[in-house]
Protein backbone atom coordinates (compact mmCIF):
# COMPACT_ATOMS: atom_id res chain seq x y z
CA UNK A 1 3.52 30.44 10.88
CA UNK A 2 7.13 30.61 10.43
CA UNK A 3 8.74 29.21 6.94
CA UNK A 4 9.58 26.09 6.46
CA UNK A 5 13.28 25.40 4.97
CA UNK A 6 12.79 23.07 2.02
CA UNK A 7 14.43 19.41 2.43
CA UNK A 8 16.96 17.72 -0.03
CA UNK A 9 17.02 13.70 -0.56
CA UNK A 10 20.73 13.05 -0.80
CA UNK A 11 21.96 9.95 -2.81
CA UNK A 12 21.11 7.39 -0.51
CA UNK A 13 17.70 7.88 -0.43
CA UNK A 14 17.58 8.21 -4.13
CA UNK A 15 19.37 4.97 -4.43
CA UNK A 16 16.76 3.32 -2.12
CA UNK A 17 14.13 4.91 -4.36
CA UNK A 18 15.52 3.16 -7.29
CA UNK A 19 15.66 0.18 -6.21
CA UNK A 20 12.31 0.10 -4.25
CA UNK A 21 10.86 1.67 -7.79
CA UNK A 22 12.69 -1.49 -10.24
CA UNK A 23 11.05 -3.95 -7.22
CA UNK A 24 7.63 -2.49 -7.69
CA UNK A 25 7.64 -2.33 -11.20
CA UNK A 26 8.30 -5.95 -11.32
CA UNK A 27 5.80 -6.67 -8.57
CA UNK A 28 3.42 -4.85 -10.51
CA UNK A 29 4.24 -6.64 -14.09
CA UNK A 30 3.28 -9.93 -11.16
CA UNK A 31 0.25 -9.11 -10.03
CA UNK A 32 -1.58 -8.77 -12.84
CA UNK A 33 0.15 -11.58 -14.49
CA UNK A 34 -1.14 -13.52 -12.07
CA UNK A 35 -5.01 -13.84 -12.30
CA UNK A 36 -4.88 -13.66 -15.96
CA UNK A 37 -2.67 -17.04 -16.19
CA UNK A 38 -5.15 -18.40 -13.38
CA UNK A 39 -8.00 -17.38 -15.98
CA UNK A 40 -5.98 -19.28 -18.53
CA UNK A 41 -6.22 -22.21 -16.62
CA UNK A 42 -9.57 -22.37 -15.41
CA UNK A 43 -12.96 -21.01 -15.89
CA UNK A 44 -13.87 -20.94 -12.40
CA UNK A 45 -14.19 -17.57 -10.80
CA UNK A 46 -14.07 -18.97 -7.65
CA UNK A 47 -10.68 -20.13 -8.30
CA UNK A 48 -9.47 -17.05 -10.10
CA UNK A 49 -10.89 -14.26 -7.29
CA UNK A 50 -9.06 -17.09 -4.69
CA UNK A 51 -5.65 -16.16 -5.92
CA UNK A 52 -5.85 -12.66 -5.23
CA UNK A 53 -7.26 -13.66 -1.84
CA UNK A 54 -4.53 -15.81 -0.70
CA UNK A 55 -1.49 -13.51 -1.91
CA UNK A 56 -3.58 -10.87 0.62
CA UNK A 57 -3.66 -13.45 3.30
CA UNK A 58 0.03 -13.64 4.34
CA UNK A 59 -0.40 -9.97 6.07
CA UNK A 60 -2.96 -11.36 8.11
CA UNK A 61 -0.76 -14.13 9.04
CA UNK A 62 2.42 -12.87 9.15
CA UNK A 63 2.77 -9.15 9.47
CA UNK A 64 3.21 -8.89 13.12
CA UNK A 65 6.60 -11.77 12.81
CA UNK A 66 7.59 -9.76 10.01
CA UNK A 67 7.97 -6.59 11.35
CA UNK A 68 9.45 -7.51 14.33
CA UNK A 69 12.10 -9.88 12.19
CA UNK A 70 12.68 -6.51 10.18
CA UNK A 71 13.74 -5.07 13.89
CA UNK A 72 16.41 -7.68 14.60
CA UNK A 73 18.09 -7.43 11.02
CA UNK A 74 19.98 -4.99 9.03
CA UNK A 75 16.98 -3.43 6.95
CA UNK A 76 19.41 -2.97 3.74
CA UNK A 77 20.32 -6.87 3.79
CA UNK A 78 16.60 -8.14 4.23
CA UNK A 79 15.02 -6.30 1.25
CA UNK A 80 17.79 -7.88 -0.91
CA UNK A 81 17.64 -10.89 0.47
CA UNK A 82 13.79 -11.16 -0.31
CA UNK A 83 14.20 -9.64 -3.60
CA UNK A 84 16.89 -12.42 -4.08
CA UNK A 85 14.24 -15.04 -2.70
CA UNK A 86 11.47 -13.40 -5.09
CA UNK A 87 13.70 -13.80 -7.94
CA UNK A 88 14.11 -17.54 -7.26
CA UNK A 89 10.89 -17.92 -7.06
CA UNK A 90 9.66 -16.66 -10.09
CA UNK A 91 12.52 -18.71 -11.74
CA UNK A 92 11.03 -21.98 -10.35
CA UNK A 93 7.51 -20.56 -11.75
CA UNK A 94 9.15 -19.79 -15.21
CA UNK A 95 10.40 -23.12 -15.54
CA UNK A 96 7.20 -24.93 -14.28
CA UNK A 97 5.51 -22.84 -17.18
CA UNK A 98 7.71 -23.55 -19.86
CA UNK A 99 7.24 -27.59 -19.33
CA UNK A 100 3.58 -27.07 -18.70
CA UNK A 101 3.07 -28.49 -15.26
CA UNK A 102 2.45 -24.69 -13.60
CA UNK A 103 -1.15 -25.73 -12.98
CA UNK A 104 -3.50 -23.55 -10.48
CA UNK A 105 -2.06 -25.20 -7.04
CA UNK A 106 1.61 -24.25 -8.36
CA UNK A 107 0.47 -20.67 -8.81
CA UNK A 108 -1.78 -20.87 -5.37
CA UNK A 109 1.51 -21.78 -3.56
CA UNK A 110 3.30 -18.41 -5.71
CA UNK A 111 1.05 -16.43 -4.68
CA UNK A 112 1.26 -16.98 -1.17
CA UNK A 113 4.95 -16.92 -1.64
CA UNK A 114 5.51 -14.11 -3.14
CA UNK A 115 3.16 -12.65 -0.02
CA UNK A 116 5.24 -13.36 2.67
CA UNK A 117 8.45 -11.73 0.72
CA UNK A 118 6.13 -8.61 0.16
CA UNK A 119 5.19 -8.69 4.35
CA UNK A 120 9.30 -8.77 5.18
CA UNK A 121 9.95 -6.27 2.26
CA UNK A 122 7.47 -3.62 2.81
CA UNK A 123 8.21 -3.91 6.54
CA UNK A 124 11.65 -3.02 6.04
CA UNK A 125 11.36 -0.70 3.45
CA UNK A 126 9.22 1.47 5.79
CA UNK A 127 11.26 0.92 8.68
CA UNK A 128 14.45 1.95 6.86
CA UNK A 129 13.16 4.99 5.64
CA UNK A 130 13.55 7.46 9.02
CA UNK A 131 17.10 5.79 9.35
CA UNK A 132 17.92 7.18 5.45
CA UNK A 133 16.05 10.99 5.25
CA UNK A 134 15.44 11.78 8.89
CA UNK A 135 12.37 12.71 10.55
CA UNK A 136 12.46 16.06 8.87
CA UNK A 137 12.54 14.24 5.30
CA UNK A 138 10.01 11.77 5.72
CA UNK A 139 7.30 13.81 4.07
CA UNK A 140 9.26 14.67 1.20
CA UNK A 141 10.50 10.82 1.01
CA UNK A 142 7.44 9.18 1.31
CA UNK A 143 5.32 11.55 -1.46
CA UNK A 144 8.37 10.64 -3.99
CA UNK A 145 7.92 6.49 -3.12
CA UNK A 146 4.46 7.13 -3.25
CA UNK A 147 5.07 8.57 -6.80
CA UNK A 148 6.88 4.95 -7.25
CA UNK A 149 4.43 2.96 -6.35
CA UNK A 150 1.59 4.34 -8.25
CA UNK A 151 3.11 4.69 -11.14
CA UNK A 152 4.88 1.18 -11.28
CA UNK A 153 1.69 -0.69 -9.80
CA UNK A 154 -0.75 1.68 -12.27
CA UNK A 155 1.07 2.74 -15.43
CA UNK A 156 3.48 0.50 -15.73
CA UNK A 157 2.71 -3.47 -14.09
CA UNK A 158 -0.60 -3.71 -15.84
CA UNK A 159 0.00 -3.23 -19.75
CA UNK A 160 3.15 -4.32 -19.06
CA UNK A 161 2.45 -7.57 -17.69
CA UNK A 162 -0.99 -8.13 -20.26
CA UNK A 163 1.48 -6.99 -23.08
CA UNK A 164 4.10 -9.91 -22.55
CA UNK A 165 1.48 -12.49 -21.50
CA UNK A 166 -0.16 -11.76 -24.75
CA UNK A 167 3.51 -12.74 -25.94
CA UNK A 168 4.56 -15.72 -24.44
CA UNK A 169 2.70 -16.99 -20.93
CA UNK A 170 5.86 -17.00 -19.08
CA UNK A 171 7.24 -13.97 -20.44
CA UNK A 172 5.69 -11.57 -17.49
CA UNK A 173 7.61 -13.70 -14.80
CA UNK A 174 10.84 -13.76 -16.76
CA UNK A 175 10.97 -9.80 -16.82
CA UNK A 176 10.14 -9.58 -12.93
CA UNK A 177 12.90 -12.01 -12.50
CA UNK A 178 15.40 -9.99 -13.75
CA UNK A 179 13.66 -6.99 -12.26
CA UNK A 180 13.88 -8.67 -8.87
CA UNK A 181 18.28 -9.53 -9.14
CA UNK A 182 18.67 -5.74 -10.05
CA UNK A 183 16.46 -4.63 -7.30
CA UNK A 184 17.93 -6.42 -4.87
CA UNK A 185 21.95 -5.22 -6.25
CA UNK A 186 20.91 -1.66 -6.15
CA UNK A 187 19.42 -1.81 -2.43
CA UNK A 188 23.18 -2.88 -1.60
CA UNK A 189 24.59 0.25 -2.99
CA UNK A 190 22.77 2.27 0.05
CA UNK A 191 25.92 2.81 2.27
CA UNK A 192 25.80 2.54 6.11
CA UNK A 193 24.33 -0.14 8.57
CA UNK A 194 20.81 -0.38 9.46
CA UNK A 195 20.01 -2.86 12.00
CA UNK A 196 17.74 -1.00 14.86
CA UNK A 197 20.19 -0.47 17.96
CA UNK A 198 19.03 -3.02 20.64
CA UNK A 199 20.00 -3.55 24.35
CA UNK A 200 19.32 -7.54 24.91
CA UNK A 201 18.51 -10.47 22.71
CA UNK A 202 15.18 -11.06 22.96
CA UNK A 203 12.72 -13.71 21.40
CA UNK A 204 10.66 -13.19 18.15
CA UNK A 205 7.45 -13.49 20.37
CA UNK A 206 8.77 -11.04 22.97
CA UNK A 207 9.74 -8.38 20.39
CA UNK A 208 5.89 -8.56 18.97
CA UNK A 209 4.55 -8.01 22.59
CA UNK A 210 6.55 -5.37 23.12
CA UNK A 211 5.21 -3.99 19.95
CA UNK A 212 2.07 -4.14 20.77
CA UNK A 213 2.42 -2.56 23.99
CA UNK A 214 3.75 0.30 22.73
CA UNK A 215 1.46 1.04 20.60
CA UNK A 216 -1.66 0.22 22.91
CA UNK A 217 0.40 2.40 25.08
CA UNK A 218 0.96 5.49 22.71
CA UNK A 219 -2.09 8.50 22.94
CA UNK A 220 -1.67 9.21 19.17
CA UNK A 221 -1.13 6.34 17.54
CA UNK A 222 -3.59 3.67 19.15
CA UNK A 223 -6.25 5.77 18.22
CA UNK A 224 -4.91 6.79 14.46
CA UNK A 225 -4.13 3.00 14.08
CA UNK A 226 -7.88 2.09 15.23
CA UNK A 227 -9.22 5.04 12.82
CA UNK A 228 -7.13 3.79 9.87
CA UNK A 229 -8.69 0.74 10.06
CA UNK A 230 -12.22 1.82 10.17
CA UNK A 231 -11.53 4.13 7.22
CA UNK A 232 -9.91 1.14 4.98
CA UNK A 233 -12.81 -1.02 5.79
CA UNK A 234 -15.77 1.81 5.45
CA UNK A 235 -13.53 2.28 2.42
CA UNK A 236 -13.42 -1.21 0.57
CA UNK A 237 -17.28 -1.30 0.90
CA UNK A 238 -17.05 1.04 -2.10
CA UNK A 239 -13.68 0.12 -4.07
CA UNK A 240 -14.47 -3.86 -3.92
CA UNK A 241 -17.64 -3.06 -5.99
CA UNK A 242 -15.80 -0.56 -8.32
CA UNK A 243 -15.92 -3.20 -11.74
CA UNK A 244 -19.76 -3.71 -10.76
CA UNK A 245 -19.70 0.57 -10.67
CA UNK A 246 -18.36 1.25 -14.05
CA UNK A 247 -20.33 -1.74 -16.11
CA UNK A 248 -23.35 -1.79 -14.55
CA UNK A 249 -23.80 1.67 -13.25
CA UNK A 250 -21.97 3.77 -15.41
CA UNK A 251 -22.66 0.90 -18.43
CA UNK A 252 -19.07 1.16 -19.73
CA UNK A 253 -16.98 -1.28 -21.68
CA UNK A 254 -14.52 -3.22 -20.47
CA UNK A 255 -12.01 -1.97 -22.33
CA UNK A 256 -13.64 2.03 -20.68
CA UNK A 257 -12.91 0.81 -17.57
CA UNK A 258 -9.18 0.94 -17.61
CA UNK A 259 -9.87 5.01 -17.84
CA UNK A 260 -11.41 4.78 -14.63
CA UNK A 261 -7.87 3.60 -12.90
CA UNK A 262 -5.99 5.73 -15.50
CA UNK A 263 -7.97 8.52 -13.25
CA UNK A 264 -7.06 7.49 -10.04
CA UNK A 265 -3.70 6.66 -11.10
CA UNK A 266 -3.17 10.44 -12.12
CA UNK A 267 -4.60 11.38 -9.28
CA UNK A 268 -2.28 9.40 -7.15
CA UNK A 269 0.59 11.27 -8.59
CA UNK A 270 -1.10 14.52 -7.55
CA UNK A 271 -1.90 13.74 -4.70
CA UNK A 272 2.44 13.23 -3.90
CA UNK A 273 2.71 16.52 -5.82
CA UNK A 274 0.98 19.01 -3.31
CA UNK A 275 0.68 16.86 -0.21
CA UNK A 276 3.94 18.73 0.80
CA UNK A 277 2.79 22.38 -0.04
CA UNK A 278 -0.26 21.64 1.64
CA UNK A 279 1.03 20.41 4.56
CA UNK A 280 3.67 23.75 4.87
CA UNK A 281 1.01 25.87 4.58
CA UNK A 282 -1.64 24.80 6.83
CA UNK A 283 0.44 22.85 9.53
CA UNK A 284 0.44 19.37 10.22
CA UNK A 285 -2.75 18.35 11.86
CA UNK A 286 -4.84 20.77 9.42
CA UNK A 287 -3.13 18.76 6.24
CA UNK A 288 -4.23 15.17 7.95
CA UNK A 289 -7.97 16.66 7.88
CA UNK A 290 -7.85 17.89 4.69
CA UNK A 291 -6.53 14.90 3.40
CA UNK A 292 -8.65 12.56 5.19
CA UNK A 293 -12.17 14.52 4.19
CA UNK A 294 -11.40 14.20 0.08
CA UNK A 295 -11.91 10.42 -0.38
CA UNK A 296 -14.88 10.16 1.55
CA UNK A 297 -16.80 13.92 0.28
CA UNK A 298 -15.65 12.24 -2.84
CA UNK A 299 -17.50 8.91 -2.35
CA UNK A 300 -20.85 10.13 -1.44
CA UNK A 301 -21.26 12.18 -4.65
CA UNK A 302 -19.83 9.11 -6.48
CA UNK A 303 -23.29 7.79 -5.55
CA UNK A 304 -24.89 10.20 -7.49
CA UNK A 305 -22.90 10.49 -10.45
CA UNK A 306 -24.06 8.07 -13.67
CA UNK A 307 -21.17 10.21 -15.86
CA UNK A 308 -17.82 8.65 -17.29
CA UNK A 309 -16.74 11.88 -17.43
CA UNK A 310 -17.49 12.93 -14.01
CA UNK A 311 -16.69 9.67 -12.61
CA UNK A 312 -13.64 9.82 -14.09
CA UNK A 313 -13.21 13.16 -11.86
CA UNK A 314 -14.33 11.96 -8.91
CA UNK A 315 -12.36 8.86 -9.03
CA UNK A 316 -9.54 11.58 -9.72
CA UNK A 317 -10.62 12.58 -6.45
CA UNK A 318 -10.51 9.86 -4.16
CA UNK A 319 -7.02 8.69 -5.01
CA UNK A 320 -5.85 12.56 -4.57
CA UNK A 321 -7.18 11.93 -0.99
CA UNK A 322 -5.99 8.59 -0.52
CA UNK A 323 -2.61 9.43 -1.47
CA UNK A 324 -2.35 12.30 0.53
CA UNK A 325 -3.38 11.07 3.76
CA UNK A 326 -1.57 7.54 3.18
CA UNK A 327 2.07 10.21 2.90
CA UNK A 328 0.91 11.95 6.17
CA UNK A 329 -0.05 9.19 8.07
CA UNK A 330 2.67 7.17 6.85
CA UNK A 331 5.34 9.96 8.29
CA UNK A 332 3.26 10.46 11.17
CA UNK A 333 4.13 6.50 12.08
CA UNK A 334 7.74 6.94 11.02
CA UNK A 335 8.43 10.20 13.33
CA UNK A 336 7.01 8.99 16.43
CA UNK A 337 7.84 5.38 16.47
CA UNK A 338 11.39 4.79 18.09
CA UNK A 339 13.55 3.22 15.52
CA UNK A 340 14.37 -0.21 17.49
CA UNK A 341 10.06 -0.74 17.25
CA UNK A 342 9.45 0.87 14.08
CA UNK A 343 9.22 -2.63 11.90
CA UNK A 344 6.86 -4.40 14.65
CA UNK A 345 4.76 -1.32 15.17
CA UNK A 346 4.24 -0.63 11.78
CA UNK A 347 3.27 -4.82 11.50
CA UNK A 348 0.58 -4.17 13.78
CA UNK A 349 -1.17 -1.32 12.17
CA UNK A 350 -0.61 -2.97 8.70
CA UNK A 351 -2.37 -6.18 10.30
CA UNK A 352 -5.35 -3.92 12.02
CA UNK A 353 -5.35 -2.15 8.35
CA UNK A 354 -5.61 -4.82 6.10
CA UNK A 355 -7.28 -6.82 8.78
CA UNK A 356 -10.76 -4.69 8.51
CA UNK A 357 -10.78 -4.59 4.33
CA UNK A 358 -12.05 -8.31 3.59
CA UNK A 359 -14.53 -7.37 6.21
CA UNK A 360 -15.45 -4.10 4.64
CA UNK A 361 -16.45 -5.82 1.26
CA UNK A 362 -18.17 -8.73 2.40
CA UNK A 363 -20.42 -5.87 4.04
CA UNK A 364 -20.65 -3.72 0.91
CA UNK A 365 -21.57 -6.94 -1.28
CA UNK A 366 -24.08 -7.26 1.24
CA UNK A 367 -25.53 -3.73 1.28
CA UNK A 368 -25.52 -3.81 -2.64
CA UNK A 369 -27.95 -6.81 -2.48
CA UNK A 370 -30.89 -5.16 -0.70
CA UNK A 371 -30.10 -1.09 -2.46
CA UNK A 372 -28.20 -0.44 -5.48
CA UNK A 373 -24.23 -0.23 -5.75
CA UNK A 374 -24.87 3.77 -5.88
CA UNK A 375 -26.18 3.29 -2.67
CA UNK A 376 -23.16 1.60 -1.24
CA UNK A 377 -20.58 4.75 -2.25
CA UNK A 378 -23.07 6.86 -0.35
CA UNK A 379 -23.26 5.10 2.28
CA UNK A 380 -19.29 4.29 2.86
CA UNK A 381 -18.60 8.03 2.66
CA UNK A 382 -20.96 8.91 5.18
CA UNK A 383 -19.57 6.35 7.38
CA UNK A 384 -16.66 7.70 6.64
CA UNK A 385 -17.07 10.96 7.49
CA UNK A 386 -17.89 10.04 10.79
CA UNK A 387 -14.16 8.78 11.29
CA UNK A 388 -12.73 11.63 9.48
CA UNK A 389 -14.82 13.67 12.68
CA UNK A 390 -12.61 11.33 15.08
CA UNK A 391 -9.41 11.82 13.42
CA UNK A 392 -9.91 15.49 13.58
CA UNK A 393 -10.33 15.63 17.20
CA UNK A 394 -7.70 13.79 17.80
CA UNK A 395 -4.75 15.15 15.54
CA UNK A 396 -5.79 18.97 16.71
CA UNK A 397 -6.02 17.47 20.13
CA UNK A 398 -2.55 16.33 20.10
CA UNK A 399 -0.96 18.83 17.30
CA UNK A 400 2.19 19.71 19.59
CA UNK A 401 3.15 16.69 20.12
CA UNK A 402 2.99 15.63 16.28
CA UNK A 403 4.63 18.74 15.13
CA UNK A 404 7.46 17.83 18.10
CA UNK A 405 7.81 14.74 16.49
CA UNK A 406 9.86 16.41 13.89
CA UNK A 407 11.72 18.56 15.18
C-alpha cells in the first residue's frame, strides 16, 4: 500500500474548531445544568427524565427541515446566528431564575429550544466541514472535533456546570451565555462564503425529497445509514441501563460512578488519537471493521464483568470504538455526499440514527425485567455483531468506490 502524505488543518479550520469547541463547552456546562435545576424543582422523576426526553425530541421533529435549511444558507452565518439565538435564550432563562418564576414548564420550553438550535447547528457544522479541510482532511478534521466534543461534553460541561450550580442556580446559564456570544464571533472570523452552490430556487419540502432520494438512491450509503441505525439502537439497549450497571451490578457509589464516564471519556480521546494511523495502515474499509467490532466485542464481556476495575477498562473500550467508527463514518458521509445535499442528507441519517435509540431502550428496559441487566450487555453485543457482519460486507464490497471518494 503506497504512503499516505500526512494532512495539515490550516487556520480556518482551526478557527472553526475554536469556536465549535467554546459552543460545546457551553452546551455541555447546559446540559447537565439542566436536570439538576429540574431536580431542584421537583421530586418527580417522571418530570426530571422528561426534560432530557424532550431536548432529544426536536431531531425527531426537525432534523430533516434543518438540514435542508442548512443547504439554502451560508453555513458560517447560521451557526452564529443560532449561537446568537442560544445566547438569548439562556438570557431570558437567567432572568426568569433570578426573579424566581423559571418553574419546570419554563425550563420544558428551554429545553426544547435549545434543541432545535442544536438540529440547525450541528447540521451546519457538519456540512461546512468538507467545504473548510477538503475531502482529503476530513479524517484528520473530524478526529480533532471529536477530541472537542468529548472533552467539552465529558471533562469539562459536567463539573463545570454542578460546580457553579452549587454556586448560585443561575450561574451555569450565565457562563454558557457568554460562551454562546464568543462562539458565535469566532465562527465569523472563518473567511470565505459557504452557501452550497444551487441551480434553481426550490421549496423547503422539495429540497428534503430530494434528499431523501439521494440517499435511497446511493449503494453505500442507504445501507450504512440503515446499519447505523440498527447499531445505535442494539446499542442504547446497553448504555440506557448503564446507572442501573454500575449501582446495582457493579454495587458502586454514586459518587464511583463518575469514574465509569471518566473511562469512556479517556477513551474517547483515544479513540481520535489512532483512528487516523489505523486507518493509513490498514485502508479504509479494513479501519470501518475494526472500528465497528470494538464496542460491541466490548459489550458482551461487559456482561460478564462484576469488576470496577475491569469495567472501568471495558467501558475504556467501547468509547475507543465508538469514537472511532463515529470519525470514519462521519467522513465517509462528508466525502461522498455532494456539497449542495450534504446538510439534508446528513438530516436524514441523523433522524434514522437517533430515530432507533428511544426504541432501543424501551427494549433493553424490557429485556432487563425478565434476565438481569448483565444479560442485556450480552445480548446487545451479540446483536450487534450481527450488524458489524453487514457492514463488513458491504464496505469491502464497495472499497473502491469509498477510497475514490477521496481522491
Amino acid at each position: 500500500m503506497p504512503r499516505r502524505v500526512a494532512i495539515a488543518l490550516d487556520r480556518s479550520f482551526w478557527k472553526l474548531f475554536a469556536a465549535s469547541a467554546t459552543a460545546t463547552c457551553a452546551d455541555g456546562v447546559v446540559k447537565v445544568s439542566l436536570p439538576l435545576l429540574a431536580a431542584s424543582l421537583t421530586g418527580d422523576p417522571v418530570l426530571v427524565s422528561g426534560l432530557t426526553a424532550f431536548a432529544f425530541l426536536p431531531w425527531l421533529l426537525f432534523g430533516l427541515p434543518g438540514g435542508a435549511l442548512v443547504d439554502r444558507v451560508d453555513r458560517r452565518r447560521a451557526m452564529s446566528v443560532v449561537n446568537a439565538v442560544r445566547a438569548v435564550l439562556l438570557a431570558v432563562l437567567v432572568v426568569l431564575i433570578a426573579t424566581g418564576t423559571g418553574g419546570i414548564a419554563v425550563l420544558y420550553a428551554a429545553a426544547f429550544a435549545l434543541g432545535i438550535c442544536q438540529v440547525v447547528y450541528d447540521s451546519a457544522d457538519r456540512a461546512i466541514l468538507p467545504q473548510v479541510v477538503g475531502r482529503r482532511g476530513l479524517d484528520k478534521a473530524n478526529s480533532w472535533l471529536t477530541v472537542e466534543e468529548t472533552v467539552g461534553k465529558d471533562f469539562i460541561g459536567p463539573p463545570v456546570g454542578a460546580a457553579l450550580f452549587g454556586w448560585f442556580r443561575a450561574a451555569p446559564f450565565l457562563a454558557p451565555m457568554l460562551g454562546f456570544v464568543v462562539a458565535a464571533v469566532l465562527v465569523l472570523a472563518i473567511p470565505g462564503r459557504f452557501r452550497a452552490g444551487r441551480t434553481e430556487p426550490t421549496t423547503l419540502r422539495a429540497d428534503v425529497r430530494e434528499g431523501l432520494r439521494w440517499l435511497w438512491n446511493h449503494p453505500v450509503l442507504r445501507n450504512l445509514t440503515i446499519y447505523s441505525g440498527l447499531i445505535a439502537a442494539l446499542m442504547s439497549m446497553a448504555t440506557s441501563l448503564t446507572v442501573l450497571y454500575a449501582l446495582d451490578t457493579l454495587e458502586l457509589s454514586p459518587s464511583l460512578y463518575g469514574l465509569l464516564f471518566a473511562a469512556m471519556g479517556i477513551g474517547g480521546l483515544a479513540g481520535s488519537a489512532v483512528v487516523g494511523p489505523l486507518t493509513t495502515r490498514l485502508g479504509r474499509p479494513r479501519a470501518i471493521t475494526v472500528a465497528v467490532s470494538i464496542a460491541p466485542v466490548m459489550s458482551v464481556l461487559l456482561g460478564t464483568v462484576t469488576d470496577l476495575w475491569a469495567a472501568g477498562g471495558w467501558f475504556f473500550g467501547v468509547a475507543l470504538g465508538v469514537t472511532m467508527w463515529n470519525v470514519l463514518s462521519m467522513s465517509l458521509r462528508q466525502a461522498m455526499i455532494p456539497a449542495e445535499l450534504l446538510g439534508r442528507v446528513l438530516g436524514a441519517h441523523r433522524v434514522a440514527l437517533w430515530g432507533g435509540i428511544p426504541l432501543g431502550a424501551l427494549a433493553g428496559g424490557a429485556l432487563a425485567g425478565v434476565t438481569s441487566v448483565p444479560a442485556v450487555f450480552a445480548v446487545s453485543g451479540l446483536a450487534q455483531l450481527v450488524v458489524v457482519v453487514l457492514v463488513h460486507r458491504l464496505v469491502h464490497r464497495h472499497r473502491r468506490l469509498i477510497e475514490e471518494s477521496y481522491a
